[in-house]
C-alpha atoms as a PDB file:
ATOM      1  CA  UNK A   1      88.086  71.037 114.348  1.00  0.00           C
ATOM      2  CA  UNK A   2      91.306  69.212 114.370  1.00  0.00           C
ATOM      3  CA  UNK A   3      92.349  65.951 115.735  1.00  0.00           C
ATOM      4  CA  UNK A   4      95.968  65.301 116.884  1.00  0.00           C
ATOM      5  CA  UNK A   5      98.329  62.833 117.485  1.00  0.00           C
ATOM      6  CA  UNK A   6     100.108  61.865 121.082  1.00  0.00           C
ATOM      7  CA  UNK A   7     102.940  64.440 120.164  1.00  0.00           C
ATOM      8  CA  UNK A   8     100.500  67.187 119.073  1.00  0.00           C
ATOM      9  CA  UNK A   9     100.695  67.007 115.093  1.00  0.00           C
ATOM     10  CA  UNK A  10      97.742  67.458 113.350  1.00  0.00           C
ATOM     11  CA  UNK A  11      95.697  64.635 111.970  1.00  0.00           C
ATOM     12  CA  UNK A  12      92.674  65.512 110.442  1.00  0.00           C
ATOM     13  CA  UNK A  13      90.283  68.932 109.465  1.00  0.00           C
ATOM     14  CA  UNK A  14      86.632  69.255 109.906  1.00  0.00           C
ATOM     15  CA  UNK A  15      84.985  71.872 108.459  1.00  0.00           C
ATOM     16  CA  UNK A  16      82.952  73.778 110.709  1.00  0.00           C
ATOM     17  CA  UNK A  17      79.278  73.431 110.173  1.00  0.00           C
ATOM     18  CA  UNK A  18      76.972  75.671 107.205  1.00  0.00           C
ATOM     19  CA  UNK A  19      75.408  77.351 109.876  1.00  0.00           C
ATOM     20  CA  UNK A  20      78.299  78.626 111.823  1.00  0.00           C
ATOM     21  CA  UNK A  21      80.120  80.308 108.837  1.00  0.00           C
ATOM     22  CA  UNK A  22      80.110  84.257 108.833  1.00  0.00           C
ATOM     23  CA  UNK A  23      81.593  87.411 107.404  1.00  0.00           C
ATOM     24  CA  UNK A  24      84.439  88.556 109.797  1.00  0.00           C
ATOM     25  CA  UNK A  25      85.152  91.746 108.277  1.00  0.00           C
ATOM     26  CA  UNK A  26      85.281  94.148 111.344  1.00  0.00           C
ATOM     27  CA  UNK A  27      86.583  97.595 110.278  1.00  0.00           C
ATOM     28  CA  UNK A  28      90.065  98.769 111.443  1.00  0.00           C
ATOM     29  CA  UNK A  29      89.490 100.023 114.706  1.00  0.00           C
ATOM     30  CA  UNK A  30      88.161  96.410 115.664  1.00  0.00           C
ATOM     31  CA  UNK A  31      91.969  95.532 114.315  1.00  0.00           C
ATOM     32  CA  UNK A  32      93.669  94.715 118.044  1.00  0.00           C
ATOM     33  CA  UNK A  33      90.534  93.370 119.707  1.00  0.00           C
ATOM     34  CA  UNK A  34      90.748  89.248 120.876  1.00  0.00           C
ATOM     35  CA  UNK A  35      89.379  87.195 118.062  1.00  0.00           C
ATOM     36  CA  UNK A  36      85.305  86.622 118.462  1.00  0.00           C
ATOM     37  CA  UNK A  37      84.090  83.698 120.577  1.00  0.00           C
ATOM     38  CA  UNK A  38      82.294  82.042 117.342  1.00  0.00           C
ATOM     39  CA  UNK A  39      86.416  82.247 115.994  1.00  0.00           C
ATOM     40  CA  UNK A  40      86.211  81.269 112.328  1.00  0.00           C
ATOM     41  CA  UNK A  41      89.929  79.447 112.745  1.00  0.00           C
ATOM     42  CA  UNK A  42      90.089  75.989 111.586  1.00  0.00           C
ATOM     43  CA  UNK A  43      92.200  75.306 115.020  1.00  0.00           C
ATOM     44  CA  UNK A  44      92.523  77.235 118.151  1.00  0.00           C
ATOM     45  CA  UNK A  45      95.637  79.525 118.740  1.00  0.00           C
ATOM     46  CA  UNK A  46      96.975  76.760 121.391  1.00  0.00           C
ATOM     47  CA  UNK A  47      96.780  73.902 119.248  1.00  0.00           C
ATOM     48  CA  UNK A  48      98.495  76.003 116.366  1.00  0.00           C
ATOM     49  CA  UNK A  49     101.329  76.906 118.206  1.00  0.00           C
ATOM     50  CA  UNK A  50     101.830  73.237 118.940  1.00  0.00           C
ATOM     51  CA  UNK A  51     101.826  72.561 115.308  1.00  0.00           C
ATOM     52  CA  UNK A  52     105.157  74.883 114.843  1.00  0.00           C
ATOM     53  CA  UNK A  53     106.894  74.048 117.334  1.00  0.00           C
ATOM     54  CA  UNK A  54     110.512  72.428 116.127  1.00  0.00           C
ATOM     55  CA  UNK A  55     109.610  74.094 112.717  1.00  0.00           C
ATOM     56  CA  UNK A  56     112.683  76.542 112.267  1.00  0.00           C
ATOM     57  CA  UNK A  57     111.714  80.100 111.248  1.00  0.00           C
ATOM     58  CA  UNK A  58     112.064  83.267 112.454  1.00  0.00           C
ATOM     59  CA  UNK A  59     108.307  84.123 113.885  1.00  0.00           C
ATOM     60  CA  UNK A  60     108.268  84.641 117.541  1.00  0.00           C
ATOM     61  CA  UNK A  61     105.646  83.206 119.588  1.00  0.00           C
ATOM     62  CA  UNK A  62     104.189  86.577 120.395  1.00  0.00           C
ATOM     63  CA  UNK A  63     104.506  87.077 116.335  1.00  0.00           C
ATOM     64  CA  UNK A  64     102.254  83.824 115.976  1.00  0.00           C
ATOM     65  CA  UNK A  65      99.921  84.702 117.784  1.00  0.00           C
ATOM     66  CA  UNK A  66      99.544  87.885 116.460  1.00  0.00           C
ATOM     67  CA  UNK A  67      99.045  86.258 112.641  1.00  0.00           C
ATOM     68  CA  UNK A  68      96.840  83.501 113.694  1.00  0.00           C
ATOM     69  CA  UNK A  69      94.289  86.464 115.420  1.00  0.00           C
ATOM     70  CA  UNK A  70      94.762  88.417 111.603  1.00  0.00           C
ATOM     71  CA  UNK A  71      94.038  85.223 110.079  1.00  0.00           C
ATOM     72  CA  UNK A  72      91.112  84.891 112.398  1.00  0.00           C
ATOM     73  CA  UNK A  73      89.648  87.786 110.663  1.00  0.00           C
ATOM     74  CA  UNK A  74      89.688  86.975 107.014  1.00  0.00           C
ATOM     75  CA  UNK A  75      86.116  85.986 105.406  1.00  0.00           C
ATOM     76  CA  UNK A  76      84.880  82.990 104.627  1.00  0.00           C
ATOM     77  CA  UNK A  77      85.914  81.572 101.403  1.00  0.00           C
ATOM     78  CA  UNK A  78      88.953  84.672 101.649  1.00  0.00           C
ATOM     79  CA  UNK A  79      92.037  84.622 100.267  1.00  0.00           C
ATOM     80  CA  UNK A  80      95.747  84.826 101.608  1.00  0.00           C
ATOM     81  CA  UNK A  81      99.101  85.500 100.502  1.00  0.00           C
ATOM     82  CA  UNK A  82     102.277  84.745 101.977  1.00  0.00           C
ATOM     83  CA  UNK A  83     105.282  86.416 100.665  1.00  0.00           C
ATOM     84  CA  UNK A  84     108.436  84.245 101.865  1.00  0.00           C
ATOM     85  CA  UNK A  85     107.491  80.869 103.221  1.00  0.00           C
ATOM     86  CA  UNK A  86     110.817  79.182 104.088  1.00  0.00           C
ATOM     87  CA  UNK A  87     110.061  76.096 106.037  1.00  0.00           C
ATOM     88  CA  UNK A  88     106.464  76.524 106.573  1.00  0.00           C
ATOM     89  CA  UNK A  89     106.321  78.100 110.166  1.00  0.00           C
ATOM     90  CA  UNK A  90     104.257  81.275 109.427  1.00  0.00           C
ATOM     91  CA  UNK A  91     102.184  79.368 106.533  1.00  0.00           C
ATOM     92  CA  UNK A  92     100.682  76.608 108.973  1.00  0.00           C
ATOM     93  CA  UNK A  93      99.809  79.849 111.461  1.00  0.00           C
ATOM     94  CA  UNK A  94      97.749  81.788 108.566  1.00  0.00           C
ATOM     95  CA  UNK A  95      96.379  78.133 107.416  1.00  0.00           C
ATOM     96  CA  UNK A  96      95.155  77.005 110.767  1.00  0.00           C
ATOM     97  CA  UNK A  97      94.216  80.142 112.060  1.00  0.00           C
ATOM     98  CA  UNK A  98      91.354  80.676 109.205  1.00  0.00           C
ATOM     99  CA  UNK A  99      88.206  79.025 108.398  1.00  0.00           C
ATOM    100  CA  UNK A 100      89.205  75.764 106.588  1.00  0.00           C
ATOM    101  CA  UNK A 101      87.558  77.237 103.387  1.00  0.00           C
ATOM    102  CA  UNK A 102      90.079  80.080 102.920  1.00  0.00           C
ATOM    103  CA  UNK A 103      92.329  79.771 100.262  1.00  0.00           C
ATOM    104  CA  UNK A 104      96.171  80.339 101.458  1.00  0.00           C
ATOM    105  CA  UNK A 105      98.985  81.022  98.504  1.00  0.00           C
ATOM    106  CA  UNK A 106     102.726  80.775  99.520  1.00  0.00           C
ATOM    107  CA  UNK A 107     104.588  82.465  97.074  1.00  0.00           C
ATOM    108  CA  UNK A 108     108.592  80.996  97.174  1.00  0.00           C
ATOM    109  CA  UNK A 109     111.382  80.170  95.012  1.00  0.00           C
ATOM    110  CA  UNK A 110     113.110  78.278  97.068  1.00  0.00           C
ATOM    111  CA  UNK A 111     116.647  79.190  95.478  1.00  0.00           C
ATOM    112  CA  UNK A 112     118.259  79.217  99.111  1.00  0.00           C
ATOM    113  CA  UNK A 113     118.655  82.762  99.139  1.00  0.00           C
ATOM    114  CA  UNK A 114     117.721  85.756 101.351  1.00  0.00           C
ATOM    115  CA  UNK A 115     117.700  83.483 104.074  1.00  0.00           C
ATOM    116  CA  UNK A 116     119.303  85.730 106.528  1.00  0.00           C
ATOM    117  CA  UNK A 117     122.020  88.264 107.211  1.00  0.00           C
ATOM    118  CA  UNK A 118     125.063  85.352 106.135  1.00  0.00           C
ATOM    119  CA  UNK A 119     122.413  83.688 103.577  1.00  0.00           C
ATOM    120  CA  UNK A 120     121.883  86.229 100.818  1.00  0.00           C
ATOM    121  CA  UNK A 121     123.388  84.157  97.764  1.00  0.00           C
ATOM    122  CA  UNK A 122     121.737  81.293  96.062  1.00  0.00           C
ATOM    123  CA  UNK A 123     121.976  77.849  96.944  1.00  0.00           C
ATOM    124  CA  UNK A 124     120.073  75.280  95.041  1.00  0.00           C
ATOM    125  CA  UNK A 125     120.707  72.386  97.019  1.00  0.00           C
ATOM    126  CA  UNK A 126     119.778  74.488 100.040  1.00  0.00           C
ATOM    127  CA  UNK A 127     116.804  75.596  98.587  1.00  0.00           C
ATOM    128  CA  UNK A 128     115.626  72.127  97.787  1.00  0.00           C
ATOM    129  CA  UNK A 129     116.076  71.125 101.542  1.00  0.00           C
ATOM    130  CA  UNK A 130     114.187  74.652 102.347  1.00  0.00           C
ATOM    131  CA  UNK A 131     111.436  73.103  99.979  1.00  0.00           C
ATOM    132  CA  UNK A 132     111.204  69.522 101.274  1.00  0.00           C
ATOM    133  CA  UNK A 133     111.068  70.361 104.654  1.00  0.00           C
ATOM    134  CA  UNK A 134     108.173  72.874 104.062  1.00  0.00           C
ATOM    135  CA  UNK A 135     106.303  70.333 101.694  1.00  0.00           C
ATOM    136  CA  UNK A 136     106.795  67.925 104.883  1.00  0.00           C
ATOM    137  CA  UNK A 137     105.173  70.345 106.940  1.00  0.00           C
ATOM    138  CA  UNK A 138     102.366  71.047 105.342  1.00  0.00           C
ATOM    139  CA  UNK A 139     101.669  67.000 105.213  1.00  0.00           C
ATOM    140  CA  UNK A 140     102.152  67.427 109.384  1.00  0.00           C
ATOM    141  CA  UNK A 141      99.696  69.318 109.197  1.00  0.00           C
ATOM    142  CA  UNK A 142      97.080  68.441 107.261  1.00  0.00           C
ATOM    143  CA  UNK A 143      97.684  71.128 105.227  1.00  0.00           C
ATOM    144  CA  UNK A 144      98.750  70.019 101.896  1.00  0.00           C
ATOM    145  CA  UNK A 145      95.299  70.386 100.206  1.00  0.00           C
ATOM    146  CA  UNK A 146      94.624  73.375 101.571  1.00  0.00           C
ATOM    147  CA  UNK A 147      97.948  75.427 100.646  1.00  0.00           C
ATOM    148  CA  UNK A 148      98.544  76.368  97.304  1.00  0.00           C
ATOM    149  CA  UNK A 149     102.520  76.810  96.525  1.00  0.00           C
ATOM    150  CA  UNK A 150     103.585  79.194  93.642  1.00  0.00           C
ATOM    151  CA  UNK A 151     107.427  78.758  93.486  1.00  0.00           C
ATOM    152  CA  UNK A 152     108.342  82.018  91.495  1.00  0.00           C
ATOM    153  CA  UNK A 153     110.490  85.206  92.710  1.00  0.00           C
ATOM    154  CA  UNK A 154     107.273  87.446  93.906  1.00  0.00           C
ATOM    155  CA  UNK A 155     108.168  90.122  91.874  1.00  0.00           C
ATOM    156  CA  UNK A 156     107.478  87.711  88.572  1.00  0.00           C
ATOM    157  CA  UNK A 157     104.466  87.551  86.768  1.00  0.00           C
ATOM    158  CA  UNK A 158     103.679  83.970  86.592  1.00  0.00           C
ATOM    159  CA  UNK A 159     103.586  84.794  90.796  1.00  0.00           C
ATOM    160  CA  UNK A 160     101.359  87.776  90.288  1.00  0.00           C
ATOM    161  CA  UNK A 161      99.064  86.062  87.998  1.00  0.00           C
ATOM    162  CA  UNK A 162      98.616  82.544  90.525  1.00  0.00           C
ATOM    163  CA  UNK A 163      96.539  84.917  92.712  1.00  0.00           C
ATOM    164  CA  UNK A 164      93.153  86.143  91.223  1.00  0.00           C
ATOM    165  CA  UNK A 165      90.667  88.293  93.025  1.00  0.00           C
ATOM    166  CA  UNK A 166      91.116  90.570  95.678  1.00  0.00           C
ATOM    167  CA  UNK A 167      93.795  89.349  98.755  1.00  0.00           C
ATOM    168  CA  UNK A 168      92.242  89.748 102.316  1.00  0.00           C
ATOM    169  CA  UNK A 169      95.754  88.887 104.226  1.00  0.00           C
ATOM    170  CA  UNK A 170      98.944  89.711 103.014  1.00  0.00           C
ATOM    171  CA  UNK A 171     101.983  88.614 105.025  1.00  0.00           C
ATOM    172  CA  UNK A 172     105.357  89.852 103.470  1.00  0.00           C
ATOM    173  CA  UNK A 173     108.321  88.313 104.701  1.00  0.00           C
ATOM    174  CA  UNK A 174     110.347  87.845 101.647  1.00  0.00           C
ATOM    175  CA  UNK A 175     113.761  89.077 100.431  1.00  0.00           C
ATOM    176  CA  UNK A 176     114.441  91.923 102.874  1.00  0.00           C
ATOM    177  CA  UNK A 177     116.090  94.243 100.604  1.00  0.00           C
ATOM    178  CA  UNK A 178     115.186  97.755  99.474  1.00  0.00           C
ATOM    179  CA  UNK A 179     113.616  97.105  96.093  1.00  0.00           C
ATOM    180  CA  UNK A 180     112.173  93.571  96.357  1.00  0.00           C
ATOM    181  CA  UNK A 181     110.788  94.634  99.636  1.00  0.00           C
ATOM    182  CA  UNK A 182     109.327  97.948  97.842  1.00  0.00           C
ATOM    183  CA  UNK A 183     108.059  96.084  95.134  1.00  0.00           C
ATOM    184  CA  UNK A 184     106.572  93.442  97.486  1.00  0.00           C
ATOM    185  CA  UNK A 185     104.657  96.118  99.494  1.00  0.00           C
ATOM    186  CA  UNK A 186     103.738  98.424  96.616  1.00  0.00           C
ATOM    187  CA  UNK A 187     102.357  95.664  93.756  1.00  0.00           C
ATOM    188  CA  UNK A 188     101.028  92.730  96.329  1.00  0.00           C
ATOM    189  CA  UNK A 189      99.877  95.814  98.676  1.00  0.00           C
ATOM    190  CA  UNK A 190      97.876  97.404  95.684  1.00  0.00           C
ATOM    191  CA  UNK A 191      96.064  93.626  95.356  1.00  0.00           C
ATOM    192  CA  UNK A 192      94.662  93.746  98.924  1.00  0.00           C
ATOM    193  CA  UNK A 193      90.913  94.371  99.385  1.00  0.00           C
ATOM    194  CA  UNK A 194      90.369  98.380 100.676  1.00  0.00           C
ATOM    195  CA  UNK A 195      87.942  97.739 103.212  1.00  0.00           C
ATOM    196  CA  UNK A 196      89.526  96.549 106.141  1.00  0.00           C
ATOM    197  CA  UNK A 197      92.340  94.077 104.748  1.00  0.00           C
ATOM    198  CA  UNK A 198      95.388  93.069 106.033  1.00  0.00           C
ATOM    199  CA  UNK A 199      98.655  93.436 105.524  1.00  0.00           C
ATOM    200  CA  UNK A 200     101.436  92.232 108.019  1.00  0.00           C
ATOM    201  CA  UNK A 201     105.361  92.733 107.026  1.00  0.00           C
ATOM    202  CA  UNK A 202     107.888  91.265 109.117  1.00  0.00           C
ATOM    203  CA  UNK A 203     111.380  92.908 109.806  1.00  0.00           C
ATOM    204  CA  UNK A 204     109.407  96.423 109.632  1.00  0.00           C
ATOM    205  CA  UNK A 205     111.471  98.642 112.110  1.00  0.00           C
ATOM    206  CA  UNK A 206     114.557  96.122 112.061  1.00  0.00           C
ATOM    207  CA  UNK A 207     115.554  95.326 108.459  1.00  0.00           C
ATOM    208  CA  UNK A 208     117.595  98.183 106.956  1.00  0.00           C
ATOM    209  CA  UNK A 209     115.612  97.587 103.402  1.00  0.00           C
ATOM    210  CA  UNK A 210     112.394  96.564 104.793  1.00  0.00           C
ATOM    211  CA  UNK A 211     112.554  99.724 106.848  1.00  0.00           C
ATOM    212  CA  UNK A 212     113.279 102.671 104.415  1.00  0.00           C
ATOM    213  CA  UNK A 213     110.391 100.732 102.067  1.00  0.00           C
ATOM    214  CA  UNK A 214     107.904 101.098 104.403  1.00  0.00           C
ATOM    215  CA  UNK A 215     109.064 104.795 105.409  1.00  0.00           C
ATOM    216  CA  UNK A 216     108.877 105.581 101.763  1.00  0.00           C
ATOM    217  CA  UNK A 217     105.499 103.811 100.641  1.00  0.00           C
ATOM    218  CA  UNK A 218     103.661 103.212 104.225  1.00  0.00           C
ATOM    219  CA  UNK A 219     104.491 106.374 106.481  1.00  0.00           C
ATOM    220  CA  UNK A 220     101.900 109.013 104.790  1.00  0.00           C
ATOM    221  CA  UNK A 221     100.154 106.583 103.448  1.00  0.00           C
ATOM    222  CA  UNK A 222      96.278 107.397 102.808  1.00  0.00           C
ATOM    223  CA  UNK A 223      95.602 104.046 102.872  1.00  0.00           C
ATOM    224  CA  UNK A 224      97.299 101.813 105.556  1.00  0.00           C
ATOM    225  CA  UNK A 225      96.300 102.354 108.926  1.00  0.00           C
ATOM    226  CA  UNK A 226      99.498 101.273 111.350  1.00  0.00           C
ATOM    227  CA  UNK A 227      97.960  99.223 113.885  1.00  0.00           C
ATOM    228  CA  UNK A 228     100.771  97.728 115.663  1.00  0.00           C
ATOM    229  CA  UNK A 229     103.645  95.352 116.131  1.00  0.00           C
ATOM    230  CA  UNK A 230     105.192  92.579 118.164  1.00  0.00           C
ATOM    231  CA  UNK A 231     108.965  92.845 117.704  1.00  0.00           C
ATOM    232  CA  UNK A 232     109.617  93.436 114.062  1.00  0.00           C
ATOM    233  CA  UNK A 233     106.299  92.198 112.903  1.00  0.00           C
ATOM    234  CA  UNK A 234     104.148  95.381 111.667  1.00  0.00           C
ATOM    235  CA  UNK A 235     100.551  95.134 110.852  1.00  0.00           C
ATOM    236  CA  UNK A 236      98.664  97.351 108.694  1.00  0.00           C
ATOM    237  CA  UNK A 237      94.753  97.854 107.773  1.00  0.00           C
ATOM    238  CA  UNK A 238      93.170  99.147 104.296  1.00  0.00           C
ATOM    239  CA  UNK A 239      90.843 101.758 105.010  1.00  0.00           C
ATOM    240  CA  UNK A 240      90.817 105.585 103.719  1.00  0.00           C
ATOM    241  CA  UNK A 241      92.589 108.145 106.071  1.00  0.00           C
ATOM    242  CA  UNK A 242      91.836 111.669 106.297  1.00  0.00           C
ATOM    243  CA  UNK A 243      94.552 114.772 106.090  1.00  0.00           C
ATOM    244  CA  UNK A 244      94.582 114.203 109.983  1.00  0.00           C
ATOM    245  CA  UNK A 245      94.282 110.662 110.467  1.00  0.00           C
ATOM    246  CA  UNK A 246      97.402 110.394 107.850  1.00  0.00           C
ATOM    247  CA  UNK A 247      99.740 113.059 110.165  1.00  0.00           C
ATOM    248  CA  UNK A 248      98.740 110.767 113.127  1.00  0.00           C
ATOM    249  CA  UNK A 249      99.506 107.542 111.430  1.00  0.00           C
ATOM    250  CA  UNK A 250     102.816 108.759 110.230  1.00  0.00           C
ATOM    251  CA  UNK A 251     103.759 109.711 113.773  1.00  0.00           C
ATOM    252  CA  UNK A 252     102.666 106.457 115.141  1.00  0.00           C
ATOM    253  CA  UNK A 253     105.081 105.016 112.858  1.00  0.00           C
ATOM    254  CA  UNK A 254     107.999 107.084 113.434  1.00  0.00           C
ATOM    255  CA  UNK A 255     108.045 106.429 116.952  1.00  0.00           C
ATOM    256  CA  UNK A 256     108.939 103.044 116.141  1.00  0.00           C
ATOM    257  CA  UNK A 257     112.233 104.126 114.484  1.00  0.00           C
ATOM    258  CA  UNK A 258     113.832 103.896 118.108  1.00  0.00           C
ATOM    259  CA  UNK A 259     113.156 100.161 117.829  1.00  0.00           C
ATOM    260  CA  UNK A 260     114.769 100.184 114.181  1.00  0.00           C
ATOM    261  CA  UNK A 261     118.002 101.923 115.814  1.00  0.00           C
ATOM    262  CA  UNK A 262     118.099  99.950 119.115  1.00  0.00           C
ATOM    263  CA  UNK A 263     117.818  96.979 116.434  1.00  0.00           C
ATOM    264  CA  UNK A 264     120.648  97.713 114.358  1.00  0.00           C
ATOM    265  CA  UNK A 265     123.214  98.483 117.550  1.00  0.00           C
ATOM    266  CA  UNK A 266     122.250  95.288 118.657  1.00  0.00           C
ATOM    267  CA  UNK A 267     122.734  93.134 114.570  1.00  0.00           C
ATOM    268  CA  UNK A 268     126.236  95.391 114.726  1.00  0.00           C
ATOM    269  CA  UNK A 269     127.437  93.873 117.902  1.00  0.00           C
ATOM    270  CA  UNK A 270     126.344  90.665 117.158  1.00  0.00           C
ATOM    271  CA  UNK A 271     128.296  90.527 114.091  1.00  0.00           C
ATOM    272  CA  UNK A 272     131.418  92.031 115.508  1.00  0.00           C
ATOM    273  CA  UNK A 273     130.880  89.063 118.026  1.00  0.00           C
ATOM    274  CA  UNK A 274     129.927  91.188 120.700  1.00  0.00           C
ATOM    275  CA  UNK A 275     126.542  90.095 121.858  1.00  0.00           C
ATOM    276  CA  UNK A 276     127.290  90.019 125.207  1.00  0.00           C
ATOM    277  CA  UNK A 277     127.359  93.416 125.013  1.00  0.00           C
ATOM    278  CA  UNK A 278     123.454  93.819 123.905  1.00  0.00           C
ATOM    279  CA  UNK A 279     122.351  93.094 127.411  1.00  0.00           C
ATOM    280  CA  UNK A 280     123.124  97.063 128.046  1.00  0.00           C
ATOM    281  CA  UNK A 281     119.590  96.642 126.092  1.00  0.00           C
ATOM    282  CA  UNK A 282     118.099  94.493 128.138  1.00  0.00           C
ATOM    283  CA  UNK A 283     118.874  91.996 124.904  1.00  0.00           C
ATOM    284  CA  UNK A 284     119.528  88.067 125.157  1.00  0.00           C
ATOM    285  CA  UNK A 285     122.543  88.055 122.450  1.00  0.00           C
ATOM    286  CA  UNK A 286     119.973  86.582 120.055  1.00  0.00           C
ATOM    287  CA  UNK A 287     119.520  88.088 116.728  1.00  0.00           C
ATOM    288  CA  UNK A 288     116.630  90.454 117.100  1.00  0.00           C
ATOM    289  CA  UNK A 289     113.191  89.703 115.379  1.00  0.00           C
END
């Protein structure tokens, strides 16, 4: 359990006691069922969304939620790897939203690049302010002990080899074009445990790279299950597929292109400053996520 302050931060972690702690590993079907009542997260879903709120980042609320329940699933004493961790909004969602025991890895160079559309350039001094205010974050929330921070590219080796054992969660939401977003998918992807782990991309079905990486390495995939999405966040279960299950899966998937489409009319005419025009799709001007 957590204790928190008059404006919400968290103060302090308890671990939850010996006899409580279980294996969550449901199999893949179990994937979009509410979290158990015995929830293995270190804080509940309410309280975690409180502890991002005025954190900048690009995870929705619905998105949150949605990676605190996948978090809620990983085993005791499991691992986690977060692929892009900018400020520290989706990192204090996988932290709190596992049992305090789980081990969470944010893998980020900080260089101030790939930090949107207009942000694709490095930027040291950006990247230092990128770094602070996620370090300060993770001191908000009592998380600083429990995060482990590997500031390489994720494609390097010294990033590959911070991580030992298998990965139960992997969250990608790293440099969104098409070969860094491949590579992210295909050699972090190929570390993740085959029996029922996790991996969640964001900017799947919205991201022009992200998009044709997961078409290429994720739509007949014998391995990842699509299980669903909120907005641009896809999430994906290990498991084995049969000749069948693969021809569903990949339809599943395809459907979603009419998202990717809808999202890319709306990114045009937002950049040729016409997002008042996006409420033809029932769209709020906002950049879509």
């Amino acid at each position: 359990m957590y204790a928190k302050s008059p404006n919400g931060a968290v103060l302090e972690q308890r671990n939850a006691p010996a006899g409580r702690q279980r294996d969550l590993r449901i199999s893949c079907s179990d994937m979009e069922s509410p979290p158990h009542a015995d929830s293995a997260a270190s804080v509940p879903l309410t309280t975690t969304l409180e502890a991002i709120e005025g954190v900048e980042g690009w995870l929705t609320r619905a998105q949150a939620t949605r990676l605190w329940r996948a978090a809620n699933q990983v085993p005791a004493a499991g691992q986690i790897v977060e692929i892009g961790s900018f400020r520290g909004r989706s990192t204090t969602v996988l932290s709190l939203g596992s049992s305090s025991d789980v081990r969470v890895f944010a893998v980020d160079p900080f260089l101030g690049s790939d930090r949107g559309p207009q942000e694709i350039s490095e930027d040291r001094d950006r990247g230092e302010a990128d770094m602070a205010l996620f370090t300060g974050q993770m001191a908000r929330a009592g998380l600083s002990d429990r995060v482990t921070l590997i500031r390489q590219r994720s494609g390097a080796m010294a990033a590959l080899d911070g991580v030992t054992g298998r990965i139960d969660l992997l969250y990608i939401d790293g440099a969104h074009r098409y070969a860094p977003a491949r590579d992210d998918i295909a050699r972090w992807g190929d570390r993740v445990r085959s029996d029922g782990g996790l991996m969640l991309i964001h900017d799947a079905f919205s991201s022009i790279g992200v998009t044709l990486a997961s078409m290429r390495l994720l739509f007949a995939s014998s391995r990842w299950l699509y299980v669903g999405r909120d907005g641009s966040l896809a999430q994906y279960c290990a498991t084995t597929l049969s000749h069948r299950q693969r021809a569903s899966n990949a339809a599943r998937q395809t459907a979603q292109l009419g998202l990717f489409a809808r999202n890319l009319v709306i990114k045009l005419l937002i950049t040729a400053k016409l997002g008042r025009l996006t409420r033809v799709f029932g769209h709020d001007g906002s950049w879509p996520y």
